[in-house]
N, C-alpha and C. Protein backbone atom coordinates (compact mmCIF):
# COMPACT_ATOMS: atom_id res chain seq x y z
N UNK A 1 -31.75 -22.08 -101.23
CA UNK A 1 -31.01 -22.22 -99.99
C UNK A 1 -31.98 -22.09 -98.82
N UNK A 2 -31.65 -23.08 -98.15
CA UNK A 2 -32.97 -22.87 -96.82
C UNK A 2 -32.64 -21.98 -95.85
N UNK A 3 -33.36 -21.32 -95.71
CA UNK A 3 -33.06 -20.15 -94.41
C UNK A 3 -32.76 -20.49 -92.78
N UNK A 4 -32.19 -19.97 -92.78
CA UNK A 4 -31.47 -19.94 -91.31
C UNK A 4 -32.85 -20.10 -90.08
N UNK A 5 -32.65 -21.17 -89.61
CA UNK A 5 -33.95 -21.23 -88.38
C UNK A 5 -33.63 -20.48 -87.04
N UNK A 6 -34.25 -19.63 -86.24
CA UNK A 6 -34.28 -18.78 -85.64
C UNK A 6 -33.97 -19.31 -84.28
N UNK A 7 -33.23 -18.69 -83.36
CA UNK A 7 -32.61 -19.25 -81.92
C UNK A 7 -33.19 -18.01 -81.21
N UNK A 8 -33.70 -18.89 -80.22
CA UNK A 8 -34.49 -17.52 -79.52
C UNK A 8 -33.86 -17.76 -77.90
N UNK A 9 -33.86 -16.88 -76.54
CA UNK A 9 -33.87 -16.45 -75.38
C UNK A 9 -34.95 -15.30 -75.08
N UNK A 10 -34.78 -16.25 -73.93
CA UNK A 10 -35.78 -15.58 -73.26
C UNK A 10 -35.42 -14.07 -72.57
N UNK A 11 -36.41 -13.42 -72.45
CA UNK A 11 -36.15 -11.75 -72.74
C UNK A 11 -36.67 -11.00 -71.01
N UNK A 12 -36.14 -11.38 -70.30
CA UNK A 12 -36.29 -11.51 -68.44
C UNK A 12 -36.79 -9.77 -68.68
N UNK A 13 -36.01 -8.82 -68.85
CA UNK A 13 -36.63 -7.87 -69.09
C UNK A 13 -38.32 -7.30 -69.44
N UNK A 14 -38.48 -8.35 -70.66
CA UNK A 14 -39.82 -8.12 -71.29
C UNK A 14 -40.74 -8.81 -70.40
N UNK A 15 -40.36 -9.82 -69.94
CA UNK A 15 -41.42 -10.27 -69.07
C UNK A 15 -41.37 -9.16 -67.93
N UNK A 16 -40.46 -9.02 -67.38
CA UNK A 16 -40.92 -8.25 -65.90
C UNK A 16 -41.79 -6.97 -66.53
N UNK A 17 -42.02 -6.31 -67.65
CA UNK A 17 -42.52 -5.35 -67.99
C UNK A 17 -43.95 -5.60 -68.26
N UNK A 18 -43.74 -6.72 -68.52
CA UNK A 18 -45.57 -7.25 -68.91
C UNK A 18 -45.69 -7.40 -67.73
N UNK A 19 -45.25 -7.92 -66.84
CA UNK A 19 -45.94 -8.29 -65.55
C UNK A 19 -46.24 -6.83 -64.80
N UNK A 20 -45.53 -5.59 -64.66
CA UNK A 20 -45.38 -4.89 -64.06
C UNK A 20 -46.67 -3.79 -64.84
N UNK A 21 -46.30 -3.96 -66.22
CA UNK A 21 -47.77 -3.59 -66.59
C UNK A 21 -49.14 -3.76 -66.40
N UNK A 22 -49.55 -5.13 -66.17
CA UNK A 22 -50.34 -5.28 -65.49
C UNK A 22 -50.77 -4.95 -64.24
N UNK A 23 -49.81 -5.21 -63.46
CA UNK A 23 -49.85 -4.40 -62.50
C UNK A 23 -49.72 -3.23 -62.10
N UNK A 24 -50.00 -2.01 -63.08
CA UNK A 24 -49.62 -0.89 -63.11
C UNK A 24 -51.51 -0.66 -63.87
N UNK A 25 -51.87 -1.05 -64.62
CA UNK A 25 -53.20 -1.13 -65.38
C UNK A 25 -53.81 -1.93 -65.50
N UNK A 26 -54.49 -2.59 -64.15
CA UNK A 26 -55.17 -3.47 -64.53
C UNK A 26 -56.51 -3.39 -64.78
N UNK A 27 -57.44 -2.31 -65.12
CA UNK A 27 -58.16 -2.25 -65.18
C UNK A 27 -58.04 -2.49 -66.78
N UNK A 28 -57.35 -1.90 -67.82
CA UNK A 28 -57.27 -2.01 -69.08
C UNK A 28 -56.32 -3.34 -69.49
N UNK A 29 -55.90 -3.85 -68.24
CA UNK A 29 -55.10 -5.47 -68.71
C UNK A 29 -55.58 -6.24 -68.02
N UNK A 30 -56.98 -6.55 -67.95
CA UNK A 30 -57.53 -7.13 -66.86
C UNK A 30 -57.61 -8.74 -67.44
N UNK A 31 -56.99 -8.74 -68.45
CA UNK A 31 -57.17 -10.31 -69.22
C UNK A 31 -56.38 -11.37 -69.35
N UNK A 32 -54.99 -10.14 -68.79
CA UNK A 32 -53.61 -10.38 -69.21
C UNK A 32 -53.12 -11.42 -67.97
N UNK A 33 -52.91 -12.25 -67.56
CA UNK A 33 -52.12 -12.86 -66.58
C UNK A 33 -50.85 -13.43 -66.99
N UNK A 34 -49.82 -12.18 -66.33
CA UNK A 34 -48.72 -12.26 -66.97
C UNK A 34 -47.62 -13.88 -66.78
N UNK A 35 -48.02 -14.73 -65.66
CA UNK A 35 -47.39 -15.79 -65.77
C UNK A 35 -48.16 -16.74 -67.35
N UNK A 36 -49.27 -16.44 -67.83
CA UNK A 36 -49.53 -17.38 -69.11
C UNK A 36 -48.65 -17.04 -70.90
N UNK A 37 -47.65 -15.50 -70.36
CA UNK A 37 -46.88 -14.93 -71.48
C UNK A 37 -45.84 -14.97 -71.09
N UNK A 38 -45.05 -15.02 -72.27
CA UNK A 38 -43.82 -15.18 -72.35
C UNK A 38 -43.03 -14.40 -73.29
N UNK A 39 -41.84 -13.22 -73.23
CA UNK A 39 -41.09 -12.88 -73.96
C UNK A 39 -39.81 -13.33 -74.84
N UNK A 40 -40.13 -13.60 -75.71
CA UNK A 40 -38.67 -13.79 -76.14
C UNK A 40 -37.89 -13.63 -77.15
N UNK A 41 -36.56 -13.00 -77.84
CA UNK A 41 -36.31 -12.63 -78.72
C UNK A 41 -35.47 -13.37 -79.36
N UNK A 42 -34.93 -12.89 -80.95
CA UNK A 42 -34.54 -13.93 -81.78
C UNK A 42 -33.35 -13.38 -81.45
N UNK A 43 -32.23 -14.25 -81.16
CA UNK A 43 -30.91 -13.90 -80.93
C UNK A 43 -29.94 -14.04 -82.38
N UNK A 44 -30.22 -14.72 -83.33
CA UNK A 44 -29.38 -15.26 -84.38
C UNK A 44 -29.26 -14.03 -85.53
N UNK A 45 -30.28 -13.17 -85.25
CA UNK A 45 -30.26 -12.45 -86.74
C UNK A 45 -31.06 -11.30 -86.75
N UNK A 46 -30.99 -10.39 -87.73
CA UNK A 46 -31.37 -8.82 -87.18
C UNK A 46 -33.21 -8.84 -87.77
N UNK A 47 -34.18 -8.12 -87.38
CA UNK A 47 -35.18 -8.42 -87.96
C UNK A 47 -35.20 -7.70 -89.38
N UNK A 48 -35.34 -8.68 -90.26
CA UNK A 48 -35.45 -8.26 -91.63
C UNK A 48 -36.21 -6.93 -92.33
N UNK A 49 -35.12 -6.27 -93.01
CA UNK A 49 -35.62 -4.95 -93.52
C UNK A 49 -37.33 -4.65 -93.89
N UNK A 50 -37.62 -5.83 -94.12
CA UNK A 50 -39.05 -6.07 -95.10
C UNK A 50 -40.15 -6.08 -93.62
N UNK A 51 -39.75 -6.37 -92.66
CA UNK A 51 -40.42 -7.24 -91.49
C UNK A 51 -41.26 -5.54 -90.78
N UNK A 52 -42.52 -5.37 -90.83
CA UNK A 52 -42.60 -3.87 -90.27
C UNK A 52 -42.99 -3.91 -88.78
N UNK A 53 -42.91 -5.35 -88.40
CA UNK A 53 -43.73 -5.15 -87.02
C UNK A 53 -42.06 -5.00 -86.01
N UNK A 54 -42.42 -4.63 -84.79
CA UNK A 54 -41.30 -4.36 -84.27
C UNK A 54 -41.35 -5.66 -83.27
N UNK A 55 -42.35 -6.26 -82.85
CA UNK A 55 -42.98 -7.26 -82.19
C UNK A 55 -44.37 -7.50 -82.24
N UNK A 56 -44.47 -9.09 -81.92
CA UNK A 56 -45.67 -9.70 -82.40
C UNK A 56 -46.22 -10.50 -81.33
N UNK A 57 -46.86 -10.56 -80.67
CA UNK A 57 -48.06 -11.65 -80.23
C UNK A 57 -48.55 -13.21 -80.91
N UNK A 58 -48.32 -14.20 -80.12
CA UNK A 58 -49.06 -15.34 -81.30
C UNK A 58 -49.40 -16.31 -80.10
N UNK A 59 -50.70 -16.88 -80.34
CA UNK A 59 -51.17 -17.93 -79.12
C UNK A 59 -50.60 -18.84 -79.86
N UNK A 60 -50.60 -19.85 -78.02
CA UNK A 60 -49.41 -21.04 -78.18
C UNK A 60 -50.45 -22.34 -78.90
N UNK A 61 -50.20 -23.25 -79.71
CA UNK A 61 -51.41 -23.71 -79.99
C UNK A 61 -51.22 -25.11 -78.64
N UNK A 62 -52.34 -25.72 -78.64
CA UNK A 62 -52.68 -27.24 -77.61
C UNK A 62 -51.43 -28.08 -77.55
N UNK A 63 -51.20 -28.08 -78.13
CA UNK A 63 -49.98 -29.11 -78.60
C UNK A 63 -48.64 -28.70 -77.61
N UNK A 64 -48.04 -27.51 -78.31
CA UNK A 64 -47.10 -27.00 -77.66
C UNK A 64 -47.16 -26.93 -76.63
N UNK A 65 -48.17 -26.14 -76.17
CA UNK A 65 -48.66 -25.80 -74.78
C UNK A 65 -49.33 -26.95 -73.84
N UNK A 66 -49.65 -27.88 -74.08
CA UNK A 66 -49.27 -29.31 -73.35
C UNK A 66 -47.67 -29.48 -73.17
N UNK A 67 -46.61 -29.60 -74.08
CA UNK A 67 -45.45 -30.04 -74.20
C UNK A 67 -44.80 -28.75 -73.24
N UNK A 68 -45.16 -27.58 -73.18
CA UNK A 68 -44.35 -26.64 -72.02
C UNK A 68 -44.71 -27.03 -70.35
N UNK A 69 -46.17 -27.06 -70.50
CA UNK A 69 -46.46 -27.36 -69.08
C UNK A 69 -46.44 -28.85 -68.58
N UNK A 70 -45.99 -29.69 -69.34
CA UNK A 70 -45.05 -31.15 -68.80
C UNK A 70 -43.83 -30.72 -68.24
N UNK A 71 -43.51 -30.33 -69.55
CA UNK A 71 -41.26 -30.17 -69.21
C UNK A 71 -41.01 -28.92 -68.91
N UNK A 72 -41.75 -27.70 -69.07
CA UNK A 72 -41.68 -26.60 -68.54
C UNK A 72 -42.29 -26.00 -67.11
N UNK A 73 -43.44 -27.17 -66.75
CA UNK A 73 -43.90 -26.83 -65.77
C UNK A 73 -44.63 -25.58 -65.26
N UNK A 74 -44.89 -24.72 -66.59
CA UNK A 74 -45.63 -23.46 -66.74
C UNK A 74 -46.73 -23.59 -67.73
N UNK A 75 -47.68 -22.45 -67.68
CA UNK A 75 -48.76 -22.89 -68.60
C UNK A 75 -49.00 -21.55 -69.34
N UNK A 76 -48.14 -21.66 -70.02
CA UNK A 76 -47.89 -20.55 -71.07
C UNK A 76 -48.87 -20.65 -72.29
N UNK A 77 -49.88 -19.45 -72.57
CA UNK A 77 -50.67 -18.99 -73.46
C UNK A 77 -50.37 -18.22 -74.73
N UNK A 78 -49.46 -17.47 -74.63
CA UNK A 78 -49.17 -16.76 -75.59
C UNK A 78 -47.93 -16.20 -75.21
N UNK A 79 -47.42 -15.95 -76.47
CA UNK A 79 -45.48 -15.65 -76.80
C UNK A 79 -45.75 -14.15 -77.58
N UNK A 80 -44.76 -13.50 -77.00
CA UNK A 80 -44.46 -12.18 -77.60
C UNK A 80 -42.93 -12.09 -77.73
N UNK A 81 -42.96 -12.08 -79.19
CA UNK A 81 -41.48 -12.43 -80.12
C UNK A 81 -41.20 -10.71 -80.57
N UNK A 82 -39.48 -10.38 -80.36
CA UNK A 82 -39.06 -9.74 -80.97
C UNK A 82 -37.77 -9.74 -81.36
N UNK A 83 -36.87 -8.82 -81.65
CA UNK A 83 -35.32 -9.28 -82.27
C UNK A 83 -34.57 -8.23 -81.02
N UNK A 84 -34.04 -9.74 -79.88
CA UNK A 84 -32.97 -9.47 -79.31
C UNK A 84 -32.41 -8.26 -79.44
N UNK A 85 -31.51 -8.05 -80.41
CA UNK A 85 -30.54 -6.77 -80.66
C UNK A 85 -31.11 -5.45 -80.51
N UNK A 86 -31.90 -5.41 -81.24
CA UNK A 86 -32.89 -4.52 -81.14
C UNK A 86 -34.32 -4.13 -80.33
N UNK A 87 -34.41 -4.95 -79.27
CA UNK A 87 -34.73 -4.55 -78.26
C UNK A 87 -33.93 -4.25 -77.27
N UNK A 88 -32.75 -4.84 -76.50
CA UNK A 88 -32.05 -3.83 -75.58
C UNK A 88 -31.40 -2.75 -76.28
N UNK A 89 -32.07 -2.12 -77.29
CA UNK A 89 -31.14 -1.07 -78.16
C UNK A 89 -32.51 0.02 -77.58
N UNK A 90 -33.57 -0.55 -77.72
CA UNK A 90 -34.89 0.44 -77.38
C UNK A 90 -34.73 1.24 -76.08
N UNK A 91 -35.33 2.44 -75.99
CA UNK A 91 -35.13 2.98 -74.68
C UNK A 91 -36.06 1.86 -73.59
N UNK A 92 -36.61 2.39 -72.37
CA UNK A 92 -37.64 1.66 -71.71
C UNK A 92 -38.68 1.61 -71.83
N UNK A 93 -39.09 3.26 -72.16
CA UNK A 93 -40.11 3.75 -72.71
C UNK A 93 -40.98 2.76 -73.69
N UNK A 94 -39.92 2.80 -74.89
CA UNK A 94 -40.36 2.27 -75.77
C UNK A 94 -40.93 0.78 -75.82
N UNK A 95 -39.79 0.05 -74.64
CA UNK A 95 -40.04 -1.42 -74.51
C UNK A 95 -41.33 -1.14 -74.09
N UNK A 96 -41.90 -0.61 -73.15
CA UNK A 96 -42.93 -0.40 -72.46
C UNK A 96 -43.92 -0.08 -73.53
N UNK A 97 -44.48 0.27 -74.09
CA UNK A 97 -45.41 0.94 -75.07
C UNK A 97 -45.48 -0.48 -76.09
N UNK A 98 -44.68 -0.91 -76.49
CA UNK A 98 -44.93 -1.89 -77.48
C UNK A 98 -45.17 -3.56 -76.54
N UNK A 99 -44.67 -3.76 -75.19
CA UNK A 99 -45.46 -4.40 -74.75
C UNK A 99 -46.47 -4.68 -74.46
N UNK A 100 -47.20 -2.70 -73.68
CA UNK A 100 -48.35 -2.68 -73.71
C UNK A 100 -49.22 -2.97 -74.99
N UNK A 101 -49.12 -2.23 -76.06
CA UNK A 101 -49.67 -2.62 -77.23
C UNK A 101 -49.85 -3.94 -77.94
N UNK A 102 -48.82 -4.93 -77.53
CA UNK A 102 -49.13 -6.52 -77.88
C UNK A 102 -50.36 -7.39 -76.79
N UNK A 103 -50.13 -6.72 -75.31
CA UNK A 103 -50.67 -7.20 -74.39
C UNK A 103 -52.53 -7.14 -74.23
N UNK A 104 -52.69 -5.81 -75.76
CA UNK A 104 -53.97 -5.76 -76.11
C UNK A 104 -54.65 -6.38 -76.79
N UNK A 105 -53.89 -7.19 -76.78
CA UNK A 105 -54.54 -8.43 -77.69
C UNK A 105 -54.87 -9.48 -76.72
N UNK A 106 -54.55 -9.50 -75.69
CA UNK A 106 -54.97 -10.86 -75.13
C UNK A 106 -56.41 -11.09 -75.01
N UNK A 107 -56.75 -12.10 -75.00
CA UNK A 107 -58.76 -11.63 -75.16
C UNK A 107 -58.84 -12.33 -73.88
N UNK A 108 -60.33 -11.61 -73.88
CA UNK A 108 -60.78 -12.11 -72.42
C UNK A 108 -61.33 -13.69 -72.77
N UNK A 109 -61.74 -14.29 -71.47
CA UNK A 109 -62.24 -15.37 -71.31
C UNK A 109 -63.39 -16.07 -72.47
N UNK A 110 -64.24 -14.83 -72.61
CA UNK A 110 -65.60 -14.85 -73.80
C UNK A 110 -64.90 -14.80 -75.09
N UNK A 111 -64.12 -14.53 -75.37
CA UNK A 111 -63.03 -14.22 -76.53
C UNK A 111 -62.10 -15.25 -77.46
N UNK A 112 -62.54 -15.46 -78.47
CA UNK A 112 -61.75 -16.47 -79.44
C UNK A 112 -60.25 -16.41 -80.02
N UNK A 113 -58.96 -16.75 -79.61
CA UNK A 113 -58.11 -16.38 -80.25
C UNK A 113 -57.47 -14.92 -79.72
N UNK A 114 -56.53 -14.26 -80.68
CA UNK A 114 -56.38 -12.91 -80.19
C UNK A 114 -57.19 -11.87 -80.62
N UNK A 115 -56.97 -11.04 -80.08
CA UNK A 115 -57.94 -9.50 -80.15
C UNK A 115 -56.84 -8.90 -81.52
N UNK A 116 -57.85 -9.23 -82.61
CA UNK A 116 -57.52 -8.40 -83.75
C UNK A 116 -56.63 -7.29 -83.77
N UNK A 117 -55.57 -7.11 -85.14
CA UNK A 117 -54.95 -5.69 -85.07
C UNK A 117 -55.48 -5.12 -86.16
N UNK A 118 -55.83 -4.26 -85.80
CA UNK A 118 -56.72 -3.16 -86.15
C UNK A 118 -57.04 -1.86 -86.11
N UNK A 119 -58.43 -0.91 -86.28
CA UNK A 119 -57.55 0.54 -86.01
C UNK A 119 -58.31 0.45 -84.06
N UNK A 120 -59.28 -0.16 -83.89
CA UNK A 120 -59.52 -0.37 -82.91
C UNK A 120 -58.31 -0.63 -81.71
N UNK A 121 -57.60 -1.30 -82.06
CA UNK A 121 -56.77 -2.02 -81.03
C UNK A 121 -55.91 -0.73 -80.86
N UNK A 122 -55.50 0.14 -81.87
CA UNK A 122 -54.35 1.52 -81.82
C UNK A 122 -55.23 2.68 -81.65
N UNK A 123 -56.37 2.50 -80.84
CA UNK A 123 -56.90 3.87 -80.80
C UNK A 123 -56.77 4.01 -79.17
N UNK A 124 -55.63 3.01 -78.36
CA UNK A 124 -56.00 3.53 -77.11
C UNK A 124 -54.13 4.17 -77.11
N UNK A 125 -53.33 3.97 -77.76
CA UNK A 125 -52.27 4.21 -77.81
C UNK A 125 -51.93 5.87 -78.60
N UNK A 126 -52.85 5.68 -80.12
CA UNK A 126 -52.99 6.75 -80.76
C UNK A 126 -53.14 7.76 -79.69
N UNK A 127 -54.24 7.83 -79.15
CA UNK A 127 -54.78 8.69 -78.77
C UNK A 127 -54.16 9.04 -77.34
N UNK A 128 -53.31 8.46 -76.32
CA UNK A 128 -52.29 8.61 -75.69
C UNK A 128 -51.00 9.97 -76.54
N UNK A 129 -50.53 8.91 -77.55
CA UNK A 129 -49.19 9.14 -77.79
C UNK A 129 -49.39 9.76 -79.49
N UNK A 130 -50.28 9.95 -80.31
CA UNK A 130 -50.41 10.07 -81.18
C UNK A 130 -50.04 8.57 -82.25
N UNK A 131 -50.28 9.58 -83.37
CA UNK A 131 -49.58 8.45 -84.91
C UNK A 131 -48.20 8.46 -84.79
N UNK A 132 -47.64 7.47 -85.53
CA UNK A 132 -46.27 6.60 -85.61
C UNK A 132 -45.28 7.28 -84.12
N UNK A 133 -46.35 6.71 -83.16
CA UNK A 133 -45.94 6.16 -81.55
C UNK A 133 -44.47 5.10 -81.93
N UNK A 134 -44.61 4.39 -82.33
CA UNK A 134 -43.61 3.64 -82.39
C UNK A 134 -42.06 4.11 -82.50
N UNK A 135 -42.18 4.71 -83.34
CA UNK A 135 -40.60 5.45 -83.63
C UNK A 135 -40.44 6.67 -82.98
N UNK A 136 -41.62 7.10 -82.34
CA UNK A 136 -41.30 7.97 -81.25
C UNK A 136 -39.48 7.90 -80.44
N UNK A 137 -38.83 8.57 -80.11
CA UNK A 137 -37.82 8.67 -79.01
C UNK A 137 -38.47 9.43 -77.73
N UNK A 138 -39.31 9.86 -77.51
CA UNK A 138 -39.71 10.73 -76.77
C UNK A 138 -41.05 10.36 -75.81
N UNK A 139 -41.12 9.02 -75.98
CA UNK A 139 -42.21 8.30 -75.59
C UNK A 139 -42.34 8.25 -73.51
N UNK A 140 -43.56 8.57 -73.30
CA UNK A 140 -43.10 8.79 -72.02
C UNK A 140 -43.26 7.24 -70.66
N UNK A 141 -42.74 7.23 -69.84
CA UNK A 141 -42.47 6.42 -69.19
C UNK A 141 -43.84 5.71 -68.22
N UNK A 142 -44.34 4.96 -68.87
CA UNK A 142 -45.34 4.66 -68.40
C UNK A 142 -45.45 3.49 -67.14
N UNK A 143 -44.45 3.18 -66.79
CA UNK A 143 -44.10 2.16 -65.48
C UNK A 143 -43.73 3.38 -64.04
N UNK A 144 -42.85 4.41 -64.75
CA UNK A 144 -42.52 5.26 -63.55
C UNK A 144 -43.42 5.84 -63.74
N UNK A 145 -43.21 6.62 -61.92
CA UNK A 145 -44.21 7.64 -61.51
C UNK A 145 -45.55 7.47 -61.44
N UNK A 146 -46.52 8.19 -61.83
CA UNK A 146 -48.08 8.39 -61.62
C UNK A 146 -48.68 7.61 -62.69
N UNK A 147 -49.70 6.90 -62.85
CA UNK A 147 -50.28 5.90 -63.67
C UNK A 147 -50.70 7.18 -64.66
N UNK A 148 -49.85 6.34 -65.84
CA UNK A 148 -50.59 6.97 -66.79
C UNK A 148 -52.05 7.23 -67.44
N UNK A 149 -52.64 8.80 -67.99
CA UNK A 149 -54.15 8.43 -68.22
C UNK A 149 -54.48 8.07 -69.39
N UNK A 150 -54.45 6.91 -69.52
CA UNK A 150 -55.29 6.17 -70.80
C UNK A 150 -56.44 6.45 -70.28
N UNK A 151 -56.81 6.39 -71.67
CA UNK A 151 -58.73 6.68 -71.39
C UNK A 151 -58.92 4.92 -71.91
N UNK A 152 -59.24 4.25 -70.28
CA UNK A 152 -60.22 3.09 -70.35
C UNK A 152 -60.99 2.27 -71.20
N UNK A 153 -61.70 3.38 -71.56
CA UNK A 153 -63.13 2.66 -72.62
C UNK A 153 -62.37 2.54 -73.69
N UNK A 154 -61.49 2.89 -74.37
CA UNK A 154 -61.17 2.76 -75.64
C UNK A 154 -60.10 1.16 -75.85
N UNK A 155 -59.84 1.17 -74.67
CA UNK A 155 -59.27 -0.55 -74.58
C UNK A 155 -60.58 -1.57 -74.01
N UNK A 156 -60.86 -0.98 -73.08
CA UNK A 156 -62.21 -2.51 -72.55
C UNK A 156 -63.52 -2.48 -73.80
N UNK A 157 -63.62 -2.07 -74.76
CA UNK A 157 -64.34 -2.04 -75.81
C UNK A 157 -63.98 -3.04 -77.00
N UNK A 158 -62.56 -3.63 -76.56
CA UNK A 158 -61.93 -4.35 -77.61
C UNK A 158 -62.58 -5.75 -77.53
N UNK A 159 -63.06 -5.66 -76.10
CA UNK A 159 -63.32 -7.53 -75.75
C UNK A 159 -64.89 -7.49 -75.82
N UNK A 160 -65.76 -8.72 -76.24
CA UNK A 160 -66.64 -8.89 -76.07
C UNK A 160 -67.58 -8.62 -74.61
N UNK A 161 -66.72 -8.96 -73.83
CA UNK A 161 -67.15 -9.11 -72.69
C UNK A 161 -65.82 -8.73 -71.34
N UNK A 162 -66.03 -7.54 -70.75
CA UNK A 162 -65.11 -7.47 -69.80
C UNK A 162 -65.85 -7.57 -68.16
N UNK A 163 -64.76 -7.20 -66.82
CA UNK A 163 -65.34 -7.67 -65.79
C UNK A 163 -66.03 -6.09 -65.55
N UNK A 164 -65.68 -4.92 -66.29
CA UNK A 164 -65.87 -3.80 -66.03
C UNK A 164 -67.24 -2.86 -66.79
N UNK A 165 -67.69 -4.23 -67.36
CA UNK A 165 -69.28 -3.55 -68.52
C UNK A 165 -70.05 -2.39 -67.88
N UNK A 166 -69.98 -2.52 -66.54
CA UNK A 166 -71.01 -1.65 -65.90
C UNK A 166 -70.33 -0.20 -65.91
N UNK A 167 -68.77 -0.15 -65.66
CA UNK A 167 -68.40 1.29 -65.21
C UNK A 167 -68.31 1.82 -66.79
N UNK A 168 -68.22 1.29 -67.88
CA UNK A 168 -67.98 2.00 -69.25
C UNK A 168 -69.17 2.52 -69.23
């Protein structure tokens, strides 16, 4: 039986959070230009028991991304997919933390593709929020109030080449 093909919307929420993230850290999202991403979740169906990521990152390939910026009139780079239901079920917190964490992947300019997941890529979050951050409830609000202190070097170390080589 062929499986059910996936219906997605767009997730106005998730974008304003990537955008606002950036603008909240740009020294550690300095790669990110939030008009080239796009959020959006699967509306048709719950994410499968087996499925462990909660959301994913994937560059758009040439093709597509010609075909958006004709009829879409945007020039969208990369899509960050998750399951509808279960994201407005997340606190903000949480939306926030797992955006940031996909958004570490964007590579810089010198950079092929996305920025690997790895233990590299979770050592600027780990070390924030500890191990299994994710299922945290208690995750703290990193859009309100005072910029949170990530320690820097442990994200601009991910890219070959950042605009910030000199202050690490």
């Amino acid at each position: 039986m062929p499986q059910e093909e996936k219906i997605y919307e767009m997730l106005q929420d998730g974008n304003d959070i990537v955008f606002n993230l950036r603008q909240k850290y740009p020294k550690i999202l300095w790669a990110v230009i939030p008009d080239q991403i796009v959020v959006i979740g699967v509306t048709n169906k719950k994410r499968p028991a087996t499925q462990k990521k909660l959301a994913f990152i994937t560059k758009i390939n040439p093709a597509m991304r010609t075909i958006i910026k004709t009829f879409g009139n945007k020039d969208v780079k990369y899509v960050i997919e998750v399951y509808a239901s279960e994201f407005m079920q997340w606190s903000a917190p949480r939306r926030q933390w797992l955006m940031f964490h996909e958004l570490l992947h964007v590579p810089g300019p010198d950079d092929k593709g996305l920025l690997d997941h790895d233990v590299e890529d979770q050592a600027v979050i780990l070390d924030a929020v500890g191990i299994d951050w994710w299922s945290k409830d208690s995750l703290p609000d990193i859009l309100s109030g005072d910029t949170f202190p990530f320690r820097e070097e442990l994200a601009l170390r991910l890219h070959n080449s950042n605009p910030y080589d000199s202050d690490v």
